[in-house]
PDB file of N, CA and C in Angstrom:
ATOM      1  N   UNK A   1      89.951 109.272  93.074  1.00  0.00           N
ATOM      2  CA  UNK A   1      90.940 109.457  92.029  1.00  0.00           C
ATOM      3  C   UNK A   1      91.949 108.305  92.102  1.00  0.00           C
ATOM      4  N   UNK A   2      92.243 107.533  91.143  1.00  0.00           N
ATOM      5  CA  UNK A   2      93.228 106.578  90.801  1.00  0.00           C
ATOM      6  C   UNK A   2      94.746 107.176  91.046  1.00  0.00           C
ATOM      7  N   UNK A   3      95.150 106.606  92.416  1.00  0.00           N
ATOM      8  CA  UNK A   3      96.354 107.034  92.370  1.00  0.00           C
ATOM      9  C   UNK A   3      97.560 105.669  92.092  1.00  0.00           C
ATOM     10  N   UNK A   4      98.742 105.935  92.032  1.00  0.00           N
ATOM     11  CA  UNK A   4      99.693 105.309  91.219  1.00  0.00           C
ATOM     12  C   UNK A   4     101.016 105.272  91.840  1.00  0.00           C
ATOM     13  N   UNK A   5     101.360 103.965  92.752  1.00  0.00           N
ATOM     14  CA  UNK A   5     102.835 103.888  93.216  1.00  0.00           C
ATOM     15  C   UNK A   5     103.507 103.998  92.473  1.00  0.00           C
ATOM     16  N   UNK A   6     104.467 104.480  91.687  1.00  0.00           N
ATOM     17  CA  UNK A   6     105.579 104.598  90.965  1.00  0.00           C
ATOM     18  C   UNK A   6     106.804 103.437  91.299  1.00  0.00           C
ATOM     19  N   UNK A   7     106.957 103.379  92.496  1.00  0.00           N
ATOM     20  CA  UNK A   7     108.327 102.414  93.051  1.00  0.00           C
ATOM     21  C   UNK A   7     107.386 101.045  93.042  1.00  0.00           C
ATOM     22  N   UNK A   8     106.571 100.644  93.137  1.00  0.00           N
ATOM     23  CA  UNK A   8     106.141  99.176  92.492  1.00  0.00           C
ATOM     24  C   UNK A   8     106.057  99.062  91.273  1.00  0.00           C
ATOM     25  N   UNK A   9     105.178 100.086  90.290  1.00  0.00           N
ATOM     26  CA  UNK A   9     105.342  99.743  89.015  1.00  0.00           C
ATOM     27  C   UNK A   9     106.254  99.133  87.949  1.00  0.00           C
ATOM     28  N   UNK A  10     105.830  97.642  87.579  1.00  0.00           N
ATOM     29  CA  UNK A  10     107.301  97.158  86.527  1.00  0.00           C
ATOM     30  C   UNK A  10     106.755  97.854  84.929  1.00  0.00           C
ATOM     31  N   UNK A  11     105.889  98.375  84.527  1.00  0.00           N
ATOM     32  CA  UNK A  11     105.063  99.199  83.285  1.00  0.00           C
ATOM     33  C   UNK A  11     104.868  97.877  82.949  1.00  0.00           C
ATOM     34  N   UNK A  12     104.198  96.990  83.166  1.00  0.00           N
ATOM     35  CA  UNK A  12     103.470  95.554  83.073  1.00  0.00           C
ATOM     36  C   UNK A  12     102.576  96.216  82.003  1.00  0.00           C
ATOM     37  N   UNK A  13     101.047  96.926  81.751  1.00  0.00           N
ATOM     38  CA  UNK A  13     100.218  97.430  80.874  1.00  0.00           C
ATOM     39  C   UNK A  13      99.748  96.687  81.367  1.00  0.00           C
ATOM     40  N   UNK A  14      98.844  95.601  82.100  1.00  0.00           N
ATOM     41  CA  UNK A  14      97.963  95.136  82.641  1.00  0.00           C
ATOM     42  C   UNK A  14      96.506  95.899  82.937  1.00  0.00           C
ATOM     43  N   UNK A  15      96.582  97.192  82.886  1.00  0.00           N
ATOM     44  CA  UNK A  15      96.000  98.305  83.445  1.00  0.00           C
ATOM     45  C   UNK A  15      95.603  98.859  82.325  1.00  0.00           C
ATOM     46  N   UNK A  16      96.236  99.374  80.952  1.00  0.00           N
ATOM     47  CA  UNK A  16      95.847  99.854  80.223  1.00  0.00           C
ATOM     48  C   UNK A  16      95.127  99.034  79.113  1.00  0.00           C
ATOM     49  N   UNK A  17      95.575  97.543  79.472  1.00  0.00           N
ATOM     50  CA  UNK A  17      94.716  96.943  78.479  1.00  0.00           C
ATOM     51  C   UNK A  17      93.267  96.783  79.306  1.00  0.00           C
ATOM     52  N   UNK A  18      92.613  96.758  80.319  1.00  0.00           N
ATOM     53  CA  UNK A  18      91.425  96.275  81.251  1.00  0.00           C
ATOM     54  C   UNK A  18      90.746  97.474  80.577  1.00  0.00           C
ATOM     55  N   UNK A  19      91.055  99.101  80.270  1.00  0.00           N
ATOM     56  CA  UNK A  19      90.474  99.901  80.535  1.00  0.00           C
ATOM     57  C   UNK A  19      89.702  99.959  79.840  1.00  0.00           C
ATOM     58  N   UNK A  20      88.379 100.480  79.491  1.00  0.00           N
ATOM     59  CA  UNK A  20      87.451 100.288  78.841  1.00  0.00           C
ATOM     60  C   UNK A  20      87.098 102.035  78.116  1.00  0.00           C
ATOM     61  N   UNK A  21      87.878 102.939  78.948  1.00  0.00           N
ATOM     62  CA  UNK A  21      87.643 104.307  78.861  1.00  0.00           C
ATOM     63  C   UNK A  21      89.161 104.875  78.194  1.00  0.00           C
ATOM     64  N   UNK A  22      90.246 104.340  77.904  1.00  0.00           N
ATOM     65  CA  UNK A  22      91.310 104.653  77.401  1.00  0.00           C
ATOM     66  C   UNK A  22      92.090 105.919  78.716  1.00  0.00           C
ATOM     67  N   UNK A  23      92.175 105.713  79.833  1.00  0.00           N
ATOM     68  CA  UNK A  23      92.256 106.110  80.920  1.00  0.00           C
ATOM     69  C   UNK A  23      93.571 105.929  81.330  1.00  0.00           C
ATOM     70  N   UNK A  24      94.217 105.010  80.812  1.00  0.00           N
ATOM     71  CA  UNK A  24      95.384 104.632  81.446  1.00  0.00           C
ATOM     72  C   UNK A  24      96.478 104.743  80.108  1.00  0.00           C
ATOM     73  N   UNK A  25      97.293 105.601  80.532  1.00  0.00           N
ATOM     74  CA  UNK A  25      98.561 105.330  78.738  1.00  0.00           C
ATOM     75  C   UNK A  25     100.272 105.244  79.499  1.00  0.00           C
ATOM     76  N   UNK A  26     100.193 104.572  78.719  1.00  0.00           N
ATOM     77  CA  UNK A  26     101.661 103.601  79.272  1.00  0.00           C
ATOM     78  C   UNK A  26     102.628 104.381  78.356  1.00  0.00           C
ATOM     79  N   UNK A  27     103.972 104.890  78.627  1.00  0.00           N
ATOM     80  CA  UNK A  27     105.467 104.870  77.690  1.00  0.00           C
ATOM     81  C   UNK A  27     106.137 103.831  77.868  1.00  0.00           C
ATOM     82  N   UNK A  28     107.308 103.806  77.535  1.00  0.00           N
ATOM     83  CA  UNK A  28     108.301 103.036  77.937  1.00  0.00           C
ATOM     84  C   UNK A  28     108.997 103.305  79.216  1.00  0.00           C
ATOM     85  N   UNK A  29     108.882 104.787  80.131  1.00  0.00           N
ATOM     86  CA  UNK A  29     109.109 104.742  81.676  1.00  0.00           C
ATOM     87  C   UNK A  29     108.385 105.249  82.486  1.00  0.00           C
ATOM     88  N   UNK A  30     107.173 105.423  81.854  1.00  0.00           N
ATOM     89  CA  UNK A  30     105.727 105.748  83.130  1.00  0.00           C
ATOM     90  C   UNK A  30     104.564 105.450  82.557  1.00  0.00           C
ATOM     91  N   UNK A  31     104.008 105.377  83.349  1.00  0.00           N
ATOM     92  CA  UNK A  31     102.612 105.031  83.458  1.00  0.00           C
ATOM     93  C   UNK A  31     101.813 106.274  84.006  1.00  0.00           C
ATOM     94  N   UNK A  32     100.496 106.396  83.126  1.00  0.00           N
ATOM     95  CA  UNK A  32      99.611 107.407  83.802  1.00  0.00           C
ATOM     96  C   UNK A  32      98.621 107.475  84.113  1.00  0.00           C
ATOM     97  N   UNK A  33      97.315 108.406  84.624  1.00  0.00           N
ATOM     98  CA  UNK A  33      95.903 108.195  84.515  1.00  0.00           C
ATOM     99  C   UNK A  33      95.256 109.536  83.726  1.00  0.00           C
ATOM    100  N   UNK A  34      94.274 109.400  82.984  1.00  0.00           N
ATOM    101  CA  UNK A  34      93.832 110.748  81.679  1.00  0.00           C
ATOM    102  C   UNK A  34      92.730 110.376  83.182  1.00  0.00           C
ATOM    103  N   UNK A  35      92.772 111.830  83.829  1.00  0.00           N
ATOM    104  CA  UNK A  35      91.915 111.786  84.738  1.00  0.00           C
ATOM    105  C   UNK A  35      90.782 112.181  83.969  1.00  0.00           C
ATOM    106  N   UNK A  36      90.937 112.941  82.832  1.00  0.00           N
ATOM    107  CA  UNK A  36      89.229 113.456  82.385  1.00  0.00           C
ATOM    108  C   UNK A  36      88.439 112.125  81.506  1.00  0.00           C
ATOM    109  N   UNK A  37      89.166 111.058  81.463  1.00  0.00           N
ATOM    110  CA  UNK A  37      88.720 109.865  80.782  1.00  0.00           C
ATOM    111  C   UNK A  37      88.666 108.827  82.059  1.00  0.00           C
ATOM    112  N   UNK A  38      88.611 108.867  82.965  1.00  0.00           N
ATOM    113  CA  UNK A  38      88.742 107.664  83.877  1.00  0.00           C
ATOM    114  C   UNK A  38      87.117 107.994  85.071  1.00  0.00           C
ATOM    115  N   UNK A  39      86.636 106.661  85.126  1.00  0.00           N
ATOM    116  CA  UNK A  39      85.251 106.706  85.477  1.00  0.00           C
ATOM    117  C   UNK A  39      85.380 106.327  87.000  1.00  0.00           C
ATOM    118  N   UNK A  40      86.901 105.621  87.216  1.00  0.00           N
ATOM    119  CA  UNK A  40      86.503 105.050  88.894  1.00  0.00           C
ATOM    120  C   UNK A  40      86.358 104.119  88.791  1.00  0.00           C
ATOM    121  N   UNK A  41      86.241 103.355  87.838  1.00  0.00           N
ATOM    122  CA  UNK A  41      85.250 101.900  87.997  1.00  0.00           C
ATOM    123  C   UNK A  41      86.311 100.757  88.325  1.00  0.00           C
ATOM    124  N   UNK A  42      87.510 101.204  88.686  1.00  0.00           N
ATOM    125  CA  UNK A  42      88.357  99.873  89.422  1.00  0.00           C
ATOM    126  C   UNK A  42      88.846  98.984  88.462  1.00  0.00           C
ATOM    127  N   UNK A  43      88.557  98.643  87.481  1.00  0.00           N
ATOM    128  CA  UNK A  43      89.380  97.821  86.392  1.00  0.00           C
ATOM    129  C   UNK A  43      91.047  97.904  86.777  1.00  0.00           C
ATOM    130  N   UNK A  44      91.586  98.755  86.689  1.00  0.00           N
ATOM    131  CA  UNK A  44      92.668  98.777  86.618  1.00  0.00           C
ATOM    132  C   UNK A  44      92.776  98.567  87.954  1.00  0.00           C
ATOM    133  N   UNK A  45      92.498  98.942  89.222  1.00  0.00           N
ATOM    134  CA  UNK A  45      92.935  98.408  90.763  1.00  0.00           C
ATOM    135  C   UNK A  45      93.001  97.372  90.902  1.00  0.00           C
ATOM    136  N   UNK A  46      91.525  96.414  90.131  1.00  0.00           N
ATOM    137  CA  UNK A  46      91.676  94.918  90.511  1.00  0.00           C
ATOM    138  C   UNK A  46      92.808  94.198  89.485  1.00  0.00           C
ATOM    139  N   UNK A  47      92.743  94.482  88.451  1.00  0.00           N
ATOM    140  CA  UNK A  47      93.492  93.389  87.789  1.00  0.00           C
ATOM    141  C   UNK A  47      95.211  93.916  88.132  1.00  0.00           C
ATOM    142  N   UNK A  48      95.593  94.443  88.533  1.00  0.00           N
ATOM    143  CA  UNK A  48      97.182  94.968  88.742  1.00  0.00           C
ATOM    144  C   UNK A  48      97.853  94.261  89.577  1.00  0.00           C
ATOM    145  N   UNK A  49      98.715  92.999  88.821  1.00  0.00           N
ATOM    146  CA  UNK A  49      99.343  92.326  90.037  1.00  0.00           C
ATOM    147  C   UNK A  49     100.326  92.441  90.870  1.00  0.00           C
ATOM    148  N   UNK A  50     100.843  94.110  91.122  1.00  0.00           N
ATOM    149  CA  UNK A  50     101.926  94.308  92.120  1.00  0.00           C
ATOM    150  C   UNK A  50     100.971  95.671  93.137  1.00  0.00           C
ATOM    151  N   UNK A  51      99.820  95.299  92.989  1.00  0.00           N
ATOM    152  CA  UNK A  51      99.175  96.476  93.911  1.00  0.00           C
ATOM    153  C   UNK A  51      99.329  97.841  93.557  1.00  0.00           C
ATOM    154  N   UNK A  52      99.644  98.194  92.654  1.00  0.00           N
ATOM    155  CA  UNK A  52     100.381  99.288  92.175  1.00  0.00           C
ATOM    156  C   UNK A  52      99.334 100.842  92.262  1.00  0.00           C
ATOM    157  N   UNK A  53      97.846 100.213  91.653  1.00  0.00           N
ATOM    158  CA  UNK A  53      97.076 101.351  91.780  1.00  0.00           C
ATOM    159  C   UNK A  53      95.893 101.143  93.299  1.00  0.00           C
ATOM    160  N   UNK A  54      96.129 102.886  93.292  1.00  0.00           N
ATOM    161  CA  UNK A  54      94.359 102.549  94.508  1.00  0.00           C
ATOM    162  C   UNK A  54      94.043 103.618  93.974  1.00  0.00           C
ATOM    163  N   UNK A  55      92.149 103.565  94.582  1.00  0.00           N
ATOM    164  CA  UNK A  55      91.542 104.385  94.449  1.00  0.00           C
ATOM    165  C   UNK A  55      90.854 105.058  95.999  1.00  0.00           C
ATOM    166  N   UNK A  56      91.079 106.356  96.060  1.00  0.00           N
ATOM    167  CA  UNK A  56      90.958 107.290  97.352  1.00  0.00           C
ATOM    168  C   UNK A  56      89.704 107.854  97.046  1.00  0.00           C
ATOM    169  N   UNK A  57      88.874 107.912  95.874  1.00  0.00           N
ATOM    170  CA  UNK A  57      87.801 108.608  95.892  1.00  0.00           C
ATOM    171  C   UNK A  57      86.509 107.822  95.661  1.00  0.00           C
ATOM    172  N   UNK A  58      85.061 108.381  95.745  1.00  0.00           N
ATOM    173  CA  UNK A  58      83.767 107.729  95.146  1.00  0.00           C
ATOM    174  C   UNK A  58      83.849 108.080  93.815  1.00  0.00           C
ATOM    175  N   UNK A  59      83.690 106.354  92.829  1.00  0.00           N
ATOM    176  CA  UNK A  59      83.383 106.093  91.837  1.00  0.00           C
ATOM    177  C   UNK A  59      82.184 107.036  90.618  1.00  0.00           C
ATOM    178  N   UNK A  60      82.454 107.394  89.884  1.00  0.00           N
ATOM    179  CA  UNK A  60      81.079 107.780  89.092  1.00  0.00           C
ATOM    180  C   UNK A  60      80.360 106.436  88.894  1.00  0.00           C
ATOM    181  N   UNK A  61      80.799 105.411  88.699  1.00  0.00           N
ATOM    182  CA  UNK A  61      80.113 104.233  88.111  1.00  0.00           C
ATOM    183  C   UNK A  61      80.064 103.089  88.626  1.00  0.00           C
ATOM    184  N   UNK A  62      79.301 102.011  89.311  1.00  0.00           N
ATOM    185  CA  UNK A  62      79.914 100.888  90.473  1.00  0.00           C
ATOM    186  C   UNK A  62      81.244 100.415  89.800  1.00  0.00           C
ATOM    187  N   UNK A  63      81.952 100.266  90.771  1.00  0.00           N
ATOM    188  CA  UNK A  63      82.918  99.617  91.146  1.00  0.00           C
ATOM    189  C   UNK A  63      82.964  98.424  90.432  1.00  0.00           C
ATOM    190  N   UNK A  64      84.313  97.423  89.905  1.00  0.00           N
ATOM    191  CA  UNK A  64      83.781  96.180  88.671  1.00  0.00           C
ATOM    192  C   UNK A  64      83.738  94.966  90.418  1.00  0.00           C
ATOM    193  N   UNK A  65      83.914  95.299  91.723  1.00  0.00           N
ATOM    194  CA  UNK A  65      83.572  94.590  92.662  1.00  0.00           C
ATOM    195  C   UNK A  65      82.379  94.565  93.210  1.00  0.00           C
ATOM    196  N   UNK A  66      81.403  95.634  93.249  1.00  0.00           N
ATOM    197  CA  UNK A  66      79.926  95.867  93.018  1.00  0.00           C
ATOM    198  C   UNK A  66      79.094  95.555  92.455  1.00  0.00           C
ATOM    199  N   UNK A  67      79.410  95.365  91.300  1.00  0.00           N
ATOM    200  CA  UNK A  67      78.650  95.127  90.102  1.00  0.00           C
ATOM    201  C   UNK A  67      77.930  93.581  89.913  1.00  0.00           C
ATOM    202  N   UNK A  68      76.605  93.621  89.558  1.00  0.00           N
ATOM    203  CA  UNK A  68      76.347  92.280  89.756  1.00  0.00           C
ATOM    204  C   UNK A  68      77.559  91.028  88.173  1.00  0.00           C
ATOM    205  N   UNK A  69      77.413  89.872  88.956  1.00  0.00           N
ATOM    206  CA  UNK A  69      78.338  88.667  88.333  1.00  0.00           C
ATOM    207  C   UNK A  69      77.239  88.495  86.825  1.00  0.00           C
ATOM    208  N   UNK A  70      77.502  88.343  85.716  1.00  0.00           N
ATOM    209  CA  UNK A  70      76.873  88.240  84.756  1.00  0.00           C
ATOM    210  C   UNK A  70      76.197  86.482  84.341  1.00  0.00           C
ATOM    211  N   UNK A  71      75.168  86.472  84.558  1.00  0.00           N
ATOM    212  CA  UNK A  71      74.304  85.279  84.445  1.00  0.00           C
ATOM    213  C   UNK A  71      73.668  85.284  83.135  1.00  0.00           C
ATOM    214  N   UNK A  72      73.914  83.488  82.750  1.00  0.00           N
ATOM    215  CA  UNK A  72      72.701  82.519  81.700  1.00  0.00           C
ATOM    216  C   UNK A  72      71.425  82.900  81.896  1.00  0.00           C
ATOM    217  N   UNK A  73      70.926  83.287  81.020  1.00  0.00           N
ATOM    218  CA  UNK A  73      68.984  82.956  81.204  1.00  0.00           C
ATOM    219  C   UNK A  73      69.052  82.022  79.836  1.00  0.00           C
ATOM    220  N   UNK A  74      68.171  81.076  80.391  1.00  0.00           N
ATOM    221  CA  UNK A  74      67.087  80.366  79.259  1.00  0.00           C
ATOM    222  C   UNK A  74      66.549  81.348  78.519  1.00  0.00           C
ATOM    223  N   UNK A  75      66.413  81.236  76.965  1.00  0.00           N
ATOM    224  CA  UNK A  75      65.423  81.955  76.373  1.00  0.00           C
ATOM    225  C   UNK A  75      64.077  80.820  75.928  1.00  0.00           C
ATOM    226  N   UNK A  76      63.078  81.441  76.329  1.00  0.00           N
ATOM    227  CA  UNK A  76      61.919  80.019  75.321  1.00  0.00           C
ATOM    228  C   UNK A  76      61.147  80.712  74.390  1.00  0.00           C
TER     229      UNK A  76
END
């Protein structure tokens, strides 16, 4: 489960824009997680530049640090 320092958070949205699942919703003085919309998949842990989120639980979906790096193929 995506948990959430509060005393680091500056509400940057860094986090809610990465999300791909609409998981993360920002006000103007908190920040949250829609736990029934959030997959685990770390978007928001990695890109957050004051450390702000972690995750304490196993992912439903790899991790975006797991995941293979996206490669060119030739087509012929």
């Amino acid at each position: 489960m995506i948990q959430i320092n509060y005393d680091k958070c500056d509400l940057c949205g860094a986090c809610v824009g990465v999300c791909p699942f609409d998981a993360m919703e920002l006000t103007e003085v908190r920040l949250s997680v829609i736990h029934s919309n959030c997959t685990e998949c770390d978007f928001c842990v990695e890109i957050c530049p004051f450390e702000v989120l972690t995750n304490d639980g196993v992912p439903l979906k790899p991790r975006a640090s797991e995941r293979r790096k996206p490669s060119i193929h030739s087509v012929t």
